[in-house]
N, C-alpha and C. Protein backbone atom coordinates (compact mmCIF):
# COMPACT_ATOMS: atom_id res chain seq x y z
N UNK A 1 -46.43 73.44 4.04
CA UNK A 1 -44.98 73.57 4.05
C UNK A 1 -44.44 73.38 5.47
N UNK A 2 -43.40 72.78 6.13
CA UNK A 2 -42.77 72.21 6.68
C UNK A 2 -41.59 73.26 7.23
N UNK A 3 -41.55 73.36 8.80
CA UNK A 3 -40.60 74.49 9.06
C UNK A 3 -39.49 73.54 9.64
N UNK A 4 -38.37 74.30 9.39
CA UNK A 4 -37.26 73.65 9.09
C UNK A 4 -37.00 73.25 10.98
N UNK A 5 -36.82 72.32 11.71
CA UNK A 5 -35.90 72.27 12.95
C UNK A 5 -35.64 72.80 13.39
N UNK A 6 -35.83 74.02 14.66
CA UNK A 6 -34.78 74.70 15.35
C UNK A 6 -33.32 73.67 15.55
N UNK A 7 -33.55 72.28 16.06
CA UNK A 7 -32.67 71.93 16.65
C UNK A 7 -32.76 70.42 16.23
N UNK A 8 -31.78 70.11 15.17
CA UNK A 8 -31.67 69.07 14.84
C UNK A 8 -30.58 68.01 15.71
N UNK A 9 -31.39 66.97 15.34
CA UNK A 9 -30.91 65.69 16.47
C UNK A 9 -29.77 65.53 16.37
N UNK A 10 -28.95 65.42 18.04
CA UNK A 10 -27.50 65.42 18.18
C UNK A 10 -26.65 64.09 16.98
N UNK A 11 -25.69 64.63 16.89
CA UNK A 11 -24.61 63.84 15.46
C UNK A 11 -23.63 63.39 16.29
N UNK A 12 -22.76 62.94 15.93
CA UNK A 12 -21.81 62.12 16.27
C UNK A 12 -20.20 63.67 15.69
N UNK A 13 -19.02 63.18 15.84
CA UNK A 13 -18.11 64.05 15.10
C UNK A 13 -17.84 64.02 13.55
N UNK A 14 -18.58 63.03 13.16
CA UNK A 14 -18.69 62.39 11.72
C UNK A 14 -19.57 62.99 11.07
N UNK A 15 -20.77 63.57 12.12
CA UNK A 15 -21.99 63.90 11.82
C UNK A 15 -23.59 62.69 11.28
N UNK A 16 -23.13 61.97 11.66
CA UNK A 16 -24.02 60.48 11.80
C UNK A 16 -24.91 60.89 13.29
N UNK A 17 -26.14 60.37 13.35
CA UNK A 17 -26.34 60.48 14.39
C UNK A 17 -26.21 59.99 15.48
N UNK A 18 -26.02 60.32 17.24
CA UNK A 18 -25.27 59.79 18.19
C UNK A 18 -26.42 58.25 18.46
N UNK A 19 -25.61 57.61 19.15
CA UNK A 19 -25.71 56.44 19.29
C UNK A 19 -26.81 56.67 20.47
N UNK A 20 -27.72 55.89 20.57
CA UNK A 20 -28.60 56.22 22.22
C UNK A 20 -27.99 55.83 23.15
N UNK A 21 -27.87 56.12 24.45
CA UNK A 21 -27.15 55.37 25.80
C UNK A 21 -28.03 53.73 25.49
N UNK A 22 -27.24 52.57 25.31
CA UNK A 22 -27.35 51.35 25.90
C UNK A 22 -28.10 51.11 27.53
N UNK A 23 -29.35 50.39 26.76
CA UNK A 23 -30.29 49.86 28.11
C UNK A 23 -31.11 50.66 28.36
N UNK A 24 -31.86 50.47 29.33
CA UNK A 24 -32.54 51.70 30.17
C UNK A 24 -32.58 52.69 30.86
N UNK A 25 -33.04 53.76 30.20
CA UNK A 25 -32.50 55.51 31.18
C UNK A 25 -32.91 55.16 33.01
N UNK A 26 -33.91 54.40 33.08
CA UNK A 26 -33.70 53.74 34.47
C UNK A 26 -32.60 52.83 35.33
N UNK A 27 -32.25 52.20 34.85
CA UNK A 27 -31.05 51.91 35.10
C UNK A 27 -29.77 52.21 35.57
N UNK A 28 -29.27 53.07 34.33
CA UNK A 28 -28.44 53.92 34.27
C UNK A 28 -28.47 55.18 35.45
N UNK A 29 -29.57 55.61 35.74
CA UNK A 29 -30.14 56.33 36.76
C UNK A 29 -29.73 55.63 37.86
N UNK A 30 -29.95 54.33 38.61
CA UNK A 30 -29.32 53.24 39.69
C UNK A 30 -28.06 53.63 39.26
N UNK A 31 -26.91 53.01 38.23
CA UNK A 31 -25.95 53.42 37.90
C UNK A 31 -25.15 54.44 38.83
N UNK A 32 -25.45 55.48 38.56
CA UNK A 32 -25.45 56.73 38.33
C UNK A 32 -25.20 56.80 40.18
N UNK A 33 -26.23 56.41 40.74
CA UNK A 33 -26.62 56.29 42.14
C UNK A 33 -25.50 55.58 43.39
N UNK A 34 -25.36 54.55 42.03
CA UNK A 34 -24.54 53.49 43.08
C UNK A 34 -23.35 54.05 43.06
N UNK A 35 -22.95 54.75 41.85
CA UNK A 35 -21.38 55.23 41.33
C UNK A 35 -21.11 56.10 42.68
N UNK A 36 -21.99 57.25 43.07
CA UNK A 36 -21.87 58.25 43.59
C UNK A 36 -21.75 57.72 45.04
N UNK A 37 -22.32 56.40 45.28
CA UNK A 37 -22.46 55.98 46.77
C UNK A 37 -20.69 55.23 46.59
N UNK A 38 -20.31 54.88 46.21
CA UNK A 38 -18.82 54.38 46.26
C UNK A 38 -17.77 55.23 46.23
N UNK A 39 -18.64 56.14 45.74
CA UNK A 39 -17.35 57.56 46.06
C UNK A 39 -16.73 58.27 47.14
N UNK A 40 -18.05 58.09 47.61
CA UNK A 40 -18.22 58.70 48.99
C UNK A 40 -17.35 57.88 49.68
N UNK A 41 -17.55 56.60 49.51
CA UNK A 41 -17.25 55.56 50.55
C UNK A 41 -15.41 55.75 50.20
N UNK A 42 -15.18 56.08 49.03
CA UNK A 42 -13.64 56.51 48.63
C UNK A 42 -13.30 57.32 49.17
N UNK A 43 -13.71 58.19 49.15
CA UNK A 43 -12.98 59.34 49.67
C UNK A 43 -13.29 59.51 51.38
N UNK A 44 -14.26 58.72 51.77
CA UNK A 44 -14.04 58.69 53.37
C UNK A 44 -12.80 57.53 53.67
N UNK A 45 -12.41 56.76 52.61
CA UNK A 45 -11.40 55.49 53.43
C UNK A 45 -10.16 56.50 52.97
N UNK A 46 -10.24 57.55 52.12
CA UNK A 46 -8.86 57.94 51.56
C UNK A 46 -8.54 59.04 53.08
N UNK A 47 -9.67 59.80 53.58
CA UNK A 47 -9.67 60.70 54.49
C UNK A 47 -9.26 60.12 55.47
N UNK A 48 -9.83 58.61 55.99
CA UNK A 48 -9.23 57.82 56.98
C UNK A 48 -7.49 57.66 56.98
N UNK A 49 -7.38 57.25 55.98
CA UNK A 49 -5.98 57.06 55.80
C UNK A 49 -5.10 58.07 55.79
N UNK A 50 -5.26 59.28 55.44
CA UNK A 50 -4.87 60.23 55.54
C UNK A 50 -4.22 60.62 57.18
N UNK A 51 -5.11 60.18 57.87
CA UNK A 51 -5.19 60.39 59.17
C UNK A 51 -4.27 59.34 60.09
N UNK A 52 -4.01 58.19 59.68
CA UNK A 52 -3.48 57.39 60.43
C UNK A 52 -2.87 56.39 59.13
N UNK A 53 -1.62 57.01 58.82
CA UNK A 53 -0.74 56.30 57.23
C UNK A 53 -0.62 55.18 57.74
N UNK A 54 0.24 55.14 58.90
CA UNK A 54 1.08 53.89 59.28
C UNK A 54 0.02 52.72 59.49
N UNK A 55 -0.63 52.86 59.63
CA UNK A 55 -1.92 52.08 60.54
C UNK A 55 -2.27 50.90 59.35
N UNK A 56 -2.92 52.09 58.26
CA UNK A 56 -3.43 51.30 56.89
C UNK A 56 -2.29 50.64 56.56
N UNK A 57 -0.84 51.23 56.24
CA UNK A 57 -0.12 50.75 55.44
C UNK A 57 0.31 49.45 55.73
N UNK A 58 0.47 49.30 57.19
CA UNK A 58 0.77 47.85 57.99
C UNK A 58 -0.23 47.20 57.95
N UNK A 59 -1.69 47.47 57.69
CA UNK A 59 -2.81 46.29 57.91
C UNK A 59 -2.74 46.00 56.19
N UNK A 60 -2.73 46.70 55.38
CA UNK A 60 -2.69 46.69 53.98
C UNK A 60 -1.83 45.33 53.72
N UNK A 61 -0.18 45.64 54.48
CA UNK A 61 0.20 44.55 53.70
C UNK A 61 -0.22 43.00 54.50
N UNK A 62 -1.76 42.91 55.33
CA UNK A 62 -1.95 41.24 55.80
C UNK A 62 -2.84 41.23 54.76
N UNK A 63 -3.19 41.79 53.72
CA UNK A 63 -4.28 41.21 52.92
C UNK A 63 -3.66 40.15 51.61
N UNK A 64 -4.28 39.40 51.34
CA UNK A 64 -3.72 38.12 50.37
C UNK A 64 -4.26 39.09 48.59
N UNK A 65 -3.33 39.81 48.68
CA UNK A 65 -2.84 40.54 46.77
C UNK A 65 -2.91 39.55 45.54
N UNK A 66 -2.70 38.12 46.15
CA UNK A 66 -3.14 37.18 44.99
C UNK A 66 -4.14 36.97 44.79
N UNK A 67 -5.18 36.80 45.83
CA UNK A 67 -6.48 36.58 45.78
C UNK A 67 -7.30 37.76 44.92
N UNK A 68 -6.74 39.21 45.60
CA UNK A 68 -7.15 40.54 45.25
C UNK A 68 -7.13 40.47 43.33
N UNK A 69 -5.91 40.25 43.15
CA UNK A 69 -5.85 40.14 41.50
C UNK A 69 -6.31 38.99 40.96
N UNK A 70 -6.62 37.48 41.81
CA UNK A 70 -7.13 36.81 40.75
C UNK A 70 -8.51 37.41 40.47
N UNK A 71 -9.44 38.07 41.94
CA UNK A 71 -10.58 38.33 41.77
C UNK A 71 -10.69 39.55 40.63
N UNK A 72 -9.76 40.03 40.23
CA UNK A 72 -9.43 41.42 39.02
C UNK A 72 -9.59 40.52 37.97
N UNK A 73 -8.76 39.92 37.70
CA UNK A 73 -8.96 39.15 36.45
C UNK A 73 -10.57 38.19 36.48
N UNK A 74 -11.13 37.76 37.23
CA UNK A 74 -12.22 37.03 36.94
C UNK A 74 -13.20 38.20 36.74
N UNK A 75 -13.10 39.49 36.92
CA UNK A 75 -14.53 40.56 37.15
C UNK A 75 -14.07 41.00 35.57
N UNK A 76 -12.91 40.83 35.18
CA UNK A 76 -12.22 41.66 33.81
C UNK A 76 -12.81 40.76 33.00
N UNK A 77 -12.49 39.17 33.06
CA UNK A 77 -13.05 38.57 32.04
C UNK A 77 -14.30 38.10 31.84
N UNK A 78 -15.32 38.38 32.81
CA UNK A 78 -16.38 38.54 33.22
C UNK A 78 -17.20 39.68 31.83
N UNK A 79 -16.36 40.54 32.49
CA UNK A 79 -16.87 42.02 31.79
C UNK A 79 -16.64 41.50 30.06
N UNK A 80 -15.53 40.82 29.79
CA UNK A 80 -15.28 40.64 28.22
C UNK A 80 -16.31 39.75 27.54
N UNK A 81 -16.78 39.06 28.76
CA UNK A 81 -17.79 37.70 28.19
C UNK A 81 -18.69 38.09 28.05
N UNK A 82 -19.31 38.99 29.41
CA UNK A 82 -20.61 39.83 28.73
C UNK A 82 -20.75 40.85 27.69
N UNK A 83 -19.86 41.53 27.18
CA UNK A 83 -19.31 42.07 26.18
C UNK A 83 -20.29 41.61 24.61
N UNK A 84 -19.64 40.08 24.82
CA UNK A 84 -19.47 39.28 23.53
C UNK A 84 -20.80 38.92 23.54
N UNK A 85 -21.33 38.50 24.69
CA UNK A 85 -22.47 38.26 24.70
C UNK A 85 -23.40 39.11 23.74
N UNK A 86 -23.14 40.46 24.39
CA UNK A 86 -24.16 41.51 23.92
C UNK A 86 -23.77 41.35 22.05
N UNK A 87 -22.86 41.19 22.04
CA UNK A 87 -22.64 41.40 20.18
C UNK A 87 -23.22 40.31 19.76
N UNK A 88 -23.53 39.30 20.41
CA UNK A 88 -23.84 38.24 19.79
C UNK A 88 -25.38 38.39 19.53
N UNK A 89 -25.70 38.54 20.26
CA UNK A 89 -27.09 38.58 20.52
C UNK A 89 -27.65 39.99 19.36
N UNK A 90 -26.81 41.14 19.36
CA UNK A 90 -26.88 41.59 18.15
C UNK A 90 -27.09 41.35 17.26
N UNK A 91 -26.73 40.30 16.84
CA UNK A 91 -26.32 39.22 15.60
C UNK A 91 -26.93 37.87 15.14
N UNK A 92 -28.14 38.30 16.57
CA UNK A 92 -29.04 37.53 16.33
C UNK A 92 -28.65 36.12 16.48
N UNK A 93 -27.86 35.97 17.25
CA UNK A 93 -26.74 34.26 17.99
C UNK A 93 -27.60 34.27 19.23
N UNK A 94 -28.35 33.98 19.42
CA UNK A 94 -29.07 33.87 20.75
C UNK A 94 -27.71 32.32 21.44
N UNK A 95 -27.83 31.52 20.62
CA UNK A 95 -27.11 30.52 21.54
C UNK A 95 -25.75 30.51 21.94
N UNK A 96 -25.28 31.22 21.03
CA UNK A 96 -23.72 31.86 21.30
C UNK A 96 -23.62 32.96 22.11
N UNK A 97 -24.20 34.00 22.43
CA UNK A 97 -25.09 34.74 23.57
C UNK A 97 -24.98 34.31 24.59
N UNK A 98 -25.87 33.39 25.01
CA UNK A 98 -26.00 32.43 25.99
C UNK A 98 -24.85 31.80 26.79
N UNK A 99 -23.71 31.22 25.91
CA UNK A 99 -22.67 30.50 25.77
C UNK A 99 -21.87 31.69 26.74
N UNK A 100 -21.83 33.13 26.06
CA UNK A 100 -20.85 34.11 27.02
C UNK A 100 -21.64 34.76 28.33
N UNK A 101 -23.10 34.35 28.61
CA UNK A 101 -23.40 34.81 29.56
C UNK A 101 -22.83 33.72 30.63
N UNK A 102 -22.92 32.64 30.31
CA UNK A 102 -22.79 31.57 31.25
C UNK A 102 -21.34 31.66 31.65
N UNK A 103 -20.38 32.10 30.74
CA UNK A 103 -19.00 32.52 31.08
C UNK A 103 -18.79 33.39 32.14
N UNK A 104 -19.89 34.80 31.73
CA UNK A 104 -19.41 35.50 32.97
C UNK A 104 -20.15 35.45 34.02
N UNK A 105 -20.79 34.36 34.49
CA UNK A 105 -21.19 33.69 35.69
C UNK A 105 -20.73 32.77 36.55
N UNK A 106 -19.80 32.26 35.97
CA UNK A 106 -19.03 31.18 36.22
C UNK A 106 -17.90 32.53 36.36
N UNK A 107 -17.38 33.47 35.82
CA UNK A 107 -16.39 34.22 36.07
C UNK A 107 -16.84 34.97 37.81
N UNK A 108 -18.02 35.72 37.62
CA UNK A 108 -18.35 36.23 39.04
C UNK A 108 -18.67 35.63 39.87
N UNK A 109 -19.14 33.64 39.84
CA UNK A 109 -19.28 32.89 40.88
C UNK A 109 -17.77 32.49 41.04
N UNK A 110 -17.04 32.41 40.75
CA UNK A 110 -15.60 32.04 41.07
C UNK A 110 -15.17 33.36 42.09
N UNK A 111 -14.92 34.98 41.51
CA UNK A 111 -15.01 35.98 42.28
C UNK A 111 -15.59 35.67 43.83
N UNK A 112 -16.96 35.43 44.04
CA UNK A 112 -17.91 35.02 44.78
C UNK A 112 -16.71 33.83 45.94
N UNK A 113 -16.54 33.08 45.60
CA UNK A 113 -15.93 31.89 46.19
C UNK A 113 -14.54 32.49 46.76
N UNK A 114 -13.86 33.26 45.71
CA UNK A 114 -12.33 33.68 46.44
C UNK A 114 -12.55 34.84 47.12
N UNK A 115 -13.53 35.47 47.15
CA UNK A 115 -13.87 36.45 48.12
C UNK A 115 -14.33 35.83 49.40
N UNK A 116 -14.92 34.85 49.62
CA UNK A 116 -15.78 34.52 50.51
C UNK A 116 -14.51 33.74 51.12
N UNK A 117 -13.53 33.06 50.54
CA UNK A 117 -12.51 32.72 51.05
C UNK A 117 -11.55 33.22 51.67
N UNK A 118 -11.25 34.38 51.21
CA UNK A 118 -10.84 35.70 52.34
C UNK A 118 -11.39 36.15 53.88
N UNK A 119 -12.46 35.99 53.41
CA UNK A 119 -13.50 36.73 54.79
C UNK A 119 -13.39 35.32 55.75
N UNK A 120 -13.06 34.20 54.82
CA UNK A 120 -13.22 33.11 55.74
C UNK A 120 -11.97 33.33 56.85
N UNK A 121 -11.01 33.33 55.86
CA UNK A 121 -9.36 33.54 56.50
C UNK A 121 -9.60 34.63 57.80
N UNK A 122 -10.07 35.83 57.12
CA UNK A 122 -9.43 36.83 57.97
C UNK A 122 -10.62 36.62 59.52
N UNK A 123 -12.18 36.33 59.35
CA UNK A 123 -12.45 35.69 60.66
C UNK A 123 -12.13 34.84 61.30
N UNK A 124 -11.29 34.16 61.04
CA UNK A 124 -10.71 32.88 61.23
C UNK A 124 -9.86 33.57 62.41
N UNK A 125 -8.96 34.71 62.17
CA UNK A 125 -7.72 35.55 62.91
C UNK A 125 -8.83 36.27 63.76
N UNK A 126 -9.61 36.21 64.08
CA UNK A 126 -10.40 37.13 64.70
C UNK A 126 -10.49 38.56 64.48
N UNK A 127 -10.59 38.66 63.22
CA UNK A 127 -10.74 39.98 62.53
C UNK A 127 -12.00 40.47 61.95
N UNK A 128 -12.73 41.79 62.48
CA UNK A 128 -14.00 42.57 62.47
C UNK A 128 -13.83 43.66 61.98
N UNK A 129 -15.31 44.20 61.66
CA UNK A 129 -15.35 45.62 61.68
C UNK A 129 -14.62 46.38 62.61
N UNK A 130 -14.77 45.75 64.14
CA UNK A 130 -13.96 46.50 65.32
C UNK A 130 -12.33 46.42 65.83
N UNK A 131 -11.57 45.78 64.63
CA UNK A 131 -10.43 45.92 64.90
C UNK A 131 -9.86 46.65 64.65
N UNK A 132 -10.04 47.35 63.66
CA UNK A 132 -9.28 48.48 63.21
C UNK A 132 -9.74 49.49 62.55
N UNK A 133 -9.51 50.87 62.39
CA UNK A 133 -9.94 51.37 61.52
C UNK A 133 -9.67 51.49 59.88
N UNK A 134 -8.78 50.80 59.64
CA UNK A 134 -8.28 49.73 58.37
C UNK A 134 -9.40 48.70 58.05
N UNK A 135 -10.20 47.81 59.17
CA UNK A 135 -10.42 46.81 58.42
C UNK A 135 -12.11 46.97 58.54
N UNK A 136 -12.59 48.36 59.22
CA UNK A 136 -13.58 48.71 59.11
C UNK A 136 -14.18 49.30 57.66
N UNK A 137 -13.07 49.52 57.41
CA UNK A 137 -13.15 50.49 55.76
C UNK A 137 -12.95 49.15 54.97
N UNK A 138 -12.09 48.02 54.98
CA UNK A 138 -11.53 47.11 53.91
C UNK A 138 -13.01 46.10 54.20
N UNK A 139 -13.47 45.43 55.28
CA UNK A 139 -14.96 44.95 55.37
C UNK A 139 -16.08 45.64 54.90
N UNK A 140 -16.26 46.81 55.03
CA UNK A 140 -17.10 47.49 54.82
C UNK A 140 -17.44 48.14 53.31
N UNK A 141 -16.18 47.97 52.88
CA UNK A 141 -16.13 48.08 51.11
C UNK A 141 -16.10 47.15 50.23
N UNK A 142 -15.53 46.25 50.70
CA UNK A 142 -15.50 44.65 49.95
C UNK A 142 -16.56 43.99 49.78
N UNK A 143 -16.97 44.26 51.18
CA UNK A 143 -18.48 43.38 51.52
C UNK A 143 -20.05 43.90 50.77
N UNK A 144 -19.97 45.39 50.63
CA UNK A 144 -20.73 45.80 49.85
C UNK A 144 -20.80 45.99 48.51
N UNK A 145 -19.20 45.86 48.40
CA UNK A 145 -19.31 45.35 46.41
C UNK A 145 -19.51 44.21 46.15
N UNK A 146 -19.05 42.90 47.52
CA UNK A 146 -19.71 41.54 47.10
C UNK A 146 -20.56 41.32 47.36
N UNK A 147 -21.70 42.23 47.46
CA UNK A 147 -23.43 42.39 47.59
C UNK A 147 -23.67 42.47 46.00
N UNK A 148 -23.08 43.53 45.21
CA UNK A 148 -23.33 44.00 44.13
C UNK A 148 -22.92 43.46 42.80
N UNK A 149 -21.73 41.68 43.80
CA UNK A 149 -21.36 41.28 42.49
C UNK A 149 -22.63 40.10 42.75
N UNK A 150 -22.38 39.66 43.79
CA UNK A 150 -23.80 38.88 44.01
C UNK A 150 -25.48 38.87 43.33
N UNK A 151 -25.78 40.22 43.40
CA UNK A 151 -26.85 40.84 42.68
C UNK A 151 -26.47 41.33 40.79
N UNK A 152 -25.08 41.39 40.90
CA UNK A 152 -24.81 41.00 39.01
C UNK A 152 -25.09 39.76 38.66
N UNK A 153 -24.61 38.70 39.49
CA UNK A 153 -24.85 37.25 38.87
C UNK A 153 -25.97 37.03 38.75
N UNK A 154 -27.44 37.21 39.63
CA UNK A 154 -28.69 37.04 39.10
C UNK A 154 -29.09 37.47 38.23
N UNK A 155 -28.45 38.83 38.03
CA UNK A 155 -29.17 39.56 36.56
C UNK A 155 -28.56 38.47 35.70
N UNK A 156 -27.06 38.03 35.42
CA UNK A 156 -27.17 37.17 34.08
C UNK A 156 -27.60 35.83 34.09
N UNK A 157 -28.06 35.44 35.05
CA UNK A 157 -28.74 34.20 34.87
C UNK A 157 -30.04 34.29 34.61
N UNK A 158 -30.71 35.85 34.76
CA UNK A 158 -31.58 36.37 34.35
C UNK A 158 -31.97 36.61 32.91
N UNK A 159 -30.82 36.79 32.32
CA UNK A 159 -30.47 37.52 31.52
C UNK A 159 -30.62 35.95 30.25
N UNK A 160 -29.21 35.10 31.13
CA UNK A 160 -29.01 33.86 30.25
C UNK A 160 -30.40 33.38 29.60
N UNK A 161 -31.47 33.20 31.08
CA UNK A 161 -32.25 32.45 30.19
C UNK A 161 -33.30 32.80 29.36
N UNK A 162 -33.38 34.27 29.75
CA UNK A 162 -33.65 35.09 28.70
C UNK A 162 -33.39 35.18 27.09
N UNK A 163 -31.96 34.81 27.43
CA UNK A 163 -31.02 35.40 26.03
C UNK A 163 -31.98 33.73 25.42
N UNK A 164 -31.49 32.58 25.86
CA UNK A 164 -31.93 31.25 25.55
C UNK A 164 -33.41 31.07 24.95
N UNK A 165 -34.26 32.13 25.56
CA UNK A 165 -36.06 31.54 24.82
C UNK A 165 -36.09 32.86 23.92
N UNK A 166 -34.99 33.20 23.38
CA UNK A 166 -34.88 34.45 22.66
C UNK A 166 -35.50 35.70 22.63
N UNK A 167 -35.67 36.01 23.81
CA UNK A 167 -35.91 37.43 24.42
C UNK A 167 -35.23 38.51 23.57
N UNK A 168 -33.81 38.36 23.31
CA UNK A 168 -33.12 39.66 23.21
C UNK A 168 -32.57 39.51 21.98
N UNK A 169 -32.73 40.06 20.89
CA UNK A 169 -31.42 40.37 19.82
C UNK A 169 -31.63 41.80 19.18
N UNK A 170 -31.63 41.53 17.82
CA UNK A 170 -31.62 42.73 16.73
C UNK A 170 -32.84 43.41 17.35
N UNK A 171 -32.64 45.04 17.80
CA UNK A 171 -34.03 45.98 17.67
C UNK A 171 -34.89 45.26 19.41
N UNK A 172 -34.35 44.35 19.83
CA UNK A 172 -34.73 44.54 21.41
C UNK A 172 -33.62 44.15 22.34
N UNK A 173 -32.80 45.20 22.38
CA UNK A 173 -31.33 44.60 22.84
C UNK A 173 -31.83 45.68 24.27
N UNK A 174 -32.74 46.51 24.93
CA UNK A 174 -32.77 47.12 26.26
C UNK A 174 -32.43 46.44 27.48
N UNK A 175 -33.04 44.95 27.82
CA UNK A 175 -33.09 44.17 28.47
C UNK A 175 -31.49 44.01 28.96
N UNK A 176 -30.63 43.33 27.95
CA UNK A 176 -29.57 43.02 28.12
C UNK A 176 -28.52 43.72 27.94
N UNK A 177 -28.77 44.72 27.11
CA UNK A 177 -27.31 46.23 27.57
C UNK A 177 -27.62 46.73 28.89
N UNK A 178 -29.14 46.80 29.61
CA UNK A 178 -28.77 47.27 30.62
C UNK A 178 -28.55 46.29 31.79
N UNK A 179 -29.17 44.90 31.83
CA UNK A 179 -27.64 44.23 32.63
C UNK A 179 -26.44 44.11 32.37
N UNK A 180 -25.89 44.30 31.09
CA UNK A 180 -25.03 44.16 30.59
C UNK A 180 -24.00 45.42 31.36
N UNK A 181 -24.38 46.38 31.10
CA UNK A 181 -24.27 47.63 32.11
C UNK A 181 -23.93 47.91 33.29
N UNK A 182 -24.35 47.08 34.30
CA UNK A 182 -24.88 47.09 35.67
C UNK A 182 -23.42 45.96 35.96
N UNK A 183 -23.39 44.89 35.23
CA UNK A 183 -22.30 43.93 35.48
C UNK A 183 -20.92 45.02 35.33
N UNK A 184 -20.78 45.97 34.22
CA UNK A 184 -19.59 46.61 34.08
C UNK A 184 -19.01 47.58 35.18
N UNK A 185 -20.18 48.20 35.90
CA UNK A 185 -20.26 49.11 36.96
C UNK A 185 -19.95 48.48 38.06
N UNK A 186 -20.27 47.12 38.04
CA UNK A 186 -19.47 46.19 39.14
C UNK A 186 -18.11 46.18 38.69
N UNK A 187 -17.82 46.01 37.75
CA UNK A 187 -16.11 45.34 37.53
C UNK A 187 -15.71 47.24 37.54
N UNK A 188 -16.09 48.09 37.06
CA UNK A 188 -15.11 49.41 37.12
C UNK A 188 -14.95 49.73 38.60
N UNK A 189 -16.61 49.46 39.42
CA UNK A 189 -15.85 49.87 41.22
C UNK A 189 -14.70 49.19 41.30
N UNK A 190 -14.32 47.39 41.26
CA UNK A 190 -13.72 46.94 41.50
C UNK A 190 -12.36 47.11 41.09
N UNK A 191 -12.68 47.71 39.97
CA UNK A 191 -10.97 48.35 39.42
C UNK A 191 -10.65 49.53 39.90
N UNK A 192 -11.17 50.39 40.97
CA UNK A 192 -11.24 51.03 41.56
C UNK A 192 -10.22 50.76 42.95
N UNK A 193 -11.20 49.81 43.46
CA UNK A 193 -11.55 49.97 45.02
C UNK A 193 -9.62 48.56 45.32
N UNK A 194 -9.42 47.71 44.15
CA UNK A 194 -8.58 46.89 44.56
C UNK A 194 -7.22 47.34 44.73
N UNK A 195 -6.78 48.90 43.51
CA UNK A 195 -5.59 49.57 43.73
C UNK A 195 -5.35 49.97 45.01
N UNK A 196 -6.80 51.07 45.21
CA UNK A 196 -7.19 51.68 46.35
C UNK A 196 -6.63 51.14 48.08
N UNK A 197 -7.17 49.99 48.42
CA UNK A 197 -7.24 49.19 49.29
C UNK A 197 -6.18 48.46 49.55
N UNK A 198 -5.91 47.37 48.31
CA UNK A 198 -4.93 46.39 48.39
C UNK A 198 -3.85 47.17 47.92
N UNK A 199 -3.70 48.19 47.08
CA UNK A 199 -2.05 48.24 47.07
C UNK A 199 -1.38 49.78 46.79
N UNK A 200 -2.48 50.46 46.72
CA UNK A 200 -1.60 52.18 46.98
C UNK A 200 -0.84 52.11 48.44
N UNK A 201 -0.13 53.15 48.43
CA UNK A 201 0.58 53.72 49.72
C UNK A 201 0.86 55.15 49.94
């Protein structure tokens, strides 16, 4: 005879059982890591500013806000393509899969290019880490999330040709929810860090 569960497996509010976290508990763990390291880095540029309003608010407005939002919209639709991706591949579409990884690579290599086009501009003016304490925080945050969008795009080309010799669908989807993952944690800093920077006051 069979003793009943102390503790039966967590349910949903429906009472279905909960869904597992998407990808790898390793991962998510990096995740988790990187989240906490951008925080920091928030709340030291918010403490900066705090300290010297006028300073930020006048260097704030030389930054190019068009560039800032096209790069919003390419990390947003980025995030939607890999999205689709992942359902597809659910669905056992490996080639339609494929089709939205390559989207949001072409979405974060575009990012890639209008970022790098900025940094071009603003060295161009002879502008460093050491000009300001504005542009020590705006280099120093930009530059390390365009490390991290940099290191997203390999995962999906990682990922792509993965998805392509059919690595990933129904019942082995770990691989690609947790790049899938890792790309989103890029686009949420960035929805973060662009209000933050480019246009609070």
């Amino acid at each position: 005879m069979q003793t009943p569960c102390a503790f039966p497996p967590p349910s949903g509010s429906d009472g279905a059982p909960a869904r597992p976290l998407p990808g790898d508990l390793a991962v998510w763990i990096f995740i988790l890591a990187e989240l906490l390291v951008f925080a920091l880095f928030f709340l030291a540029y918010t403490w900066a500013r705090s300290r010297d309003v006028a300073l930020f608010d006048a260097m704030q407005l030389t930054l190019d806000r068009r560039a800032g939002t096209a790069n919003t919209v390419l990390l947003v639709s980025g995030s939607w393509c890999v999205a689709r991706a992942v359902h597809a591949a659910q669905l056992d579409r490996r080639h339609v899969a494929a089709r939205w990884l390559l989207g949001g690579i072409a979405c974060g290599a575009g990012f890639v290019a209008v970022k790098t086009f900025e940094y071009v501009a603003k060295l161009a003016a002879g502008i460093t880490l050491s000009s300001n304490d504005f542009y020590m925080f705006y280099l120093s945050l930009t530059f390390f999330h365009f490390l991290h969008v940099i290191l997203g795009i390999v995962v999906l080309v990682v990922l792509w040709a993965g998805t392509r010799q059919g690595r990933y669908g129904p019942g082995r989807m770990s691989g690609l929810e947790s790049g899938a993952s890792y790309w989103h944690m890029v686009d949420l800093v960035w929805l973060v860090l662009f209000p933050l920077v480019y246009v609070l006051h």
